[in-house]
C-alpha atoms as a PDB file:
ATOM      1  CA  UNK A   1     210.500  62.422 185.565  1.00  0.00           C
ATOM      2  CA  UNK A   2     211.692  63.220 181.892  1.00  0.00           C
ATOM      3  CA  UNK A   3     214.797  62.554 180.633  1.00  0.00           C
ATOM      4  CA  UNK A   4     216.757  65.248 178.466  1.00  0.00           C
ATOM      5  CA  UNK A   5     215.281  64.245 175.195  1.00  0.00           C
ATOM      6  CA  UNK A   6     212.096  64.814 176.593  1.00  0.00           C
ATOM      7  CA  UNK A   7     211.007  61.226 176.489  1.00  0.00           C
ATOM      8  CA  UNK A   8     209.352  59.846 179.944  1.00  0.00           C
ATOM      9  CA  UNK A   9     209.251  56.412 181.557  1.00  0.00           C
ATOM     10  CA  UNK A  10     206.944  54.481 179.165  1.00  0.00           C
ATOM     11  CA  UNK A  11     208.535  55.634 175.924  1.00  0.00           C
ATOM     12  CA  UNK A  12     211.976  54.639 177.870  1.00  0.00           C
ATOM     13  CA  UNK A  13     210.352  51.181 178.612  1.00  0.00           C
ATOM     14  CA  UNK A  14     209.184  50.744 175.614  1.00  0.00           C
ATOM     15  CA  UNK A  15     212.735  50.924 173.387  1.00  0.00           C
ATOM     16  CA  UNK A  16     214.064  48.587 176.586  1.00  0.00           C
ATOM     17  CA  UNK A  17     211.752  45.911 176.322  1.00  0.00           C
ATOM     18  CA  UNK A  18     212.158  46.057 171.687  1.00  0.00           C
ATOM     19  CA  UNK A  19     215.624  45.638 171.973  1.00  0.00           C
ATOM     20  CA  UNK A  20     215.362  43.197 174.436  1.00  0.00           C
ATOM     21  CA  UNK A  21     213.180  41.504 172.538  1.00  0.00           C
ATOM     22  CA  UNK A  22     214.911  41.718 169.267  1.00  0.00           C
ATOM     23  CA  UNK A  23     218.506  40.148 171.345  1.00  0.00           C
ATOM     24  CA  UNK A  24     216.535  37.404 172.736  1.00  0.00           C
ATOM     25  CA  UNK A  25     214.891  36.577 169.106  1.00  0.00           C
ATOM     26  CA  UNK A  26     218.497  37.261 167.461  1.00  0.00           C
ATOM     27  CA  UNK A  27     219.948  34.661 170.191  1.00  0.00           C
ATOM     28  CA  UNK A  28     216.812  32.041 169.486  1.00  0.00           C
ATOM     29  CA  UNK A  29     217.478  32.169 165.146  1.00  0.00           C
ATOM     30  CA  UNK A  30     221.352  31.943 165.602  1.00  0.00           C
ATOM     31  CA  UNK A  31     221.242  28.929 168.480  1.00  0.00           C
ATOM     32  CA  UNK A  32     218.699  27.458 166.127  1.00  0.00           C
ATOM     33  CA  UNK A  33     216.470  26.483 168.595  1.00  0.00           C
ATOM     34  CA  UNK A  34     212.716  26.490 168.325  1.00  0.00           C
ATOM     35  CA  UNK A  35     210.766  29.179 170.339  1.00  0.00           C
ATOM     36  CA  UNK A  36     209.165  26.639 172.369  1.00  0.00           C
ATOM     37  CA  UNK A  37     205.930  28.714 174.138  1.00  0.00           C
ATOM     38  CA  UNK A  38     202.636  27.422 172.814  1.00  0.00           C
ATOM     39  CA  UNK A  39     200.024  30.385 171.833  1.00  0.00           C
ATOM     40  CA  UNK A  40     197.915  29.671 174.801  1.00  0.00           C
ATOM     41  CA  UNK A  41     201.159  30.301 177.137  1.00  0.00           C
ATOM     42  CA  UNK A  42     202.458  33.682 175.061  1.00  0.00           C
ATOM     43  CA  UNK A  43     199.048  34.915 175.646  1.00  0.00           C
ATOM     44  CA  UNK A  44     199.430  34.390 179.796  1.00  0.00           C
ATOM     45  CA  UNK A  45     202.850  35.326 179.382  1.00  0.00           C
ATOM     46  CA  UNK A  46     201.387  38.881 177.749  1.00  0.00           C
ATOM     47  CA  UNK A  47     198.644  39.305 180.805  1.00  0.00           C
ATOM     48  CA  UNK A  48     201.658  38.410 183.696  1.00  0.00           C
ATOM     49  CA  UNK A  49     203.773  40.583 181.912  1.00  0.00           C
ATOM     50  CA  UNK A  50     201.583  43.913 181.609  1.00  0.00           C
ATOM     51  CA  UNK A  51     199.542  43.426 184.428  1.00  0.00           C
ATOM     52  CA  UNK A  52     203.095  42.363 187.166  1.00  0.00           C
ATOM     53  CA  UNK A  53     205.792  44.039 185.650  1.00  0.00           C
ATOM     54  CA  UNK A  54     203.949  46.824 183.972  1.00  0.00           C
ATOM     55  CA  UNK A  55     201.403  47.623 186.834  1.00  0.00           C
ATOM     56  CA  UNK A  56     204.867  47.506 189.003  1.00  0.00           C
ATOM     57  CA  UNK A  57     207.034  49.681 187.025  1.00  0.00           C
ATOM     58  CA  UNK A  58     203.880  52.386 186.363  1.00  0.00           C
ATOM     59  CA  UNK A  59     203.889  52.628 190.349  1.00  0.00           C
ATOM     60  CA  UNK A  60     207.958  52.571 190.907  1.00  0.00           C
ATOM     61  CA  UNK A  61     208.211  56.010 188.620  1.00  0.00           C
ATOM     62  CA  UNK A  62     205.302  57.334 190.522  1.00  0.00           C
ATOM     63  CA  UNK A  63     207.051  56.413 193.944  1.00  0.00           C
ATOM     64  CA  UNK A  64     210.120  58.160 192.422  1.00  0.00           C
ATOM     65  CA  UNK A  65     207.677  61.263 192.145  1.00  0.00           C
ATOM     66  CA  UNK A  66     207.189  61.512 195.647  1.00  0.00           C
ATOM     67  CA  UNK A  67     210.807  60.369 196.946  1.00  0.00           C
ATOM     68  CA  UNK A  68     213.903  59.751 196.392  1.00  0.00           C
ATOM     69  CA  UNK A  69     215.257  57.642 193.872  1.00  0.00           C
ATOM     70  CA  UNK A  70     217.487  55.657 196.271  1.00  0.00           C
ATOM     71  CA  UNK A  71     214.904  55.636 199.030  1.00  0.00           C
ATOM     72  CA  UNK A  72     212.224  54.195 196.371  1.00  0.00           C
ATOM     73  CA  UNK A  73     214.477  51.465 194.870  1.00  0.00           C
ATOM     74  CA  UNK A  74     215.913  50.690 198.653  1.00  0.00           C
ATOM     75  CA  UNK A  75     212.212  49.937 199.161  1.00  0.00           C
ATOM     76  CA  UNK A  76     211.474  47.972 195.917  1.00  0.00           C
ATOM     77  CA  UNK A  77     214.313  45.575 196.829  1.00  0.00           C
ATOM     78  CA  UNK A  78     213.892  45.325 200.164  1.00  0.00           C
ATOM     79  CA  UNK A  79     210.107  44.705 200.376  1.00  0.00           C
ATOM     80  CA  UNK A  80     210.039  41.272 199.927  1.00  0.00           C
ATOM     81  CA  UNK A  81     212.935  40.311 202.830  1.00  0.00           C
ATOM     82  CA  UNK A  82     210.768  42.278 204.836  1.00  0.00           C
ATOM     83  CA  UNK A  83     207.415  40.466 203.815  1.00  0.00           C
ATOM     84  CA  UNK A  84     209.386  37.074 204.023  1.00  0.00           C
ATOM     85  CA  UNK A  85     210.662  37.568 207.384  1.00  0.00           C
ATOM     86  CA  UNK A  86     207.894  39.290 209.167  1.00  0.00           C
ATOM     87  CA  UNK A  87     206.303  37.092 212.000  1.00  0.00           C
ATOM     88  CA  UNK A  88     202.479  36.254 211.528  1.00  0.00           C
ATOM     89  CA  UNK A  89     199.961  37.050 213.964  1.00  0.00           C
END
């Protein structure tokens, strides 16, 4: 999956989650409100955040490899009901 520029899925990921990152710094400096996550917690933060969300979105463009982009995301968002509601045993 490549968009037209030629870029893939990381390199797409990648600009998201900068300017993401720059808003949500922007929004912390103009509030004036200390960034209140201890080194210790940004470094756990890092891990959940490459190992869940990365690990997650890696597999979601490879899912979108083998079907459709609606049947994939109608998956992704529906997993969890299913998971939540399913009987044990």
């Amino acid at each position: 999956m490549h968009t037209t520029a030629g870029s893939g899925p990381p390199a797409m990921l990648s600009i998201r989650f900068i300017l993401a990152s720059a808003v949500i710094w922007l929004i912390i400096v103009l509030l004036k409100k200390p960034a209140a996550v201890s080194p210790a917690d940004l470094k756990q933060l890092a891990i959940l955040s490459l190992l869940g969300y990365g690990v997650a979105t890696t597999l979601f463009f490879q899912a979108i490899k083998l079907l459709s982009a609606s049947l994939a995301s109608l998956l992704l968002y529906t997993y969890p009901l299913i998971v939540f509601t399913k009987e044990p045993g």
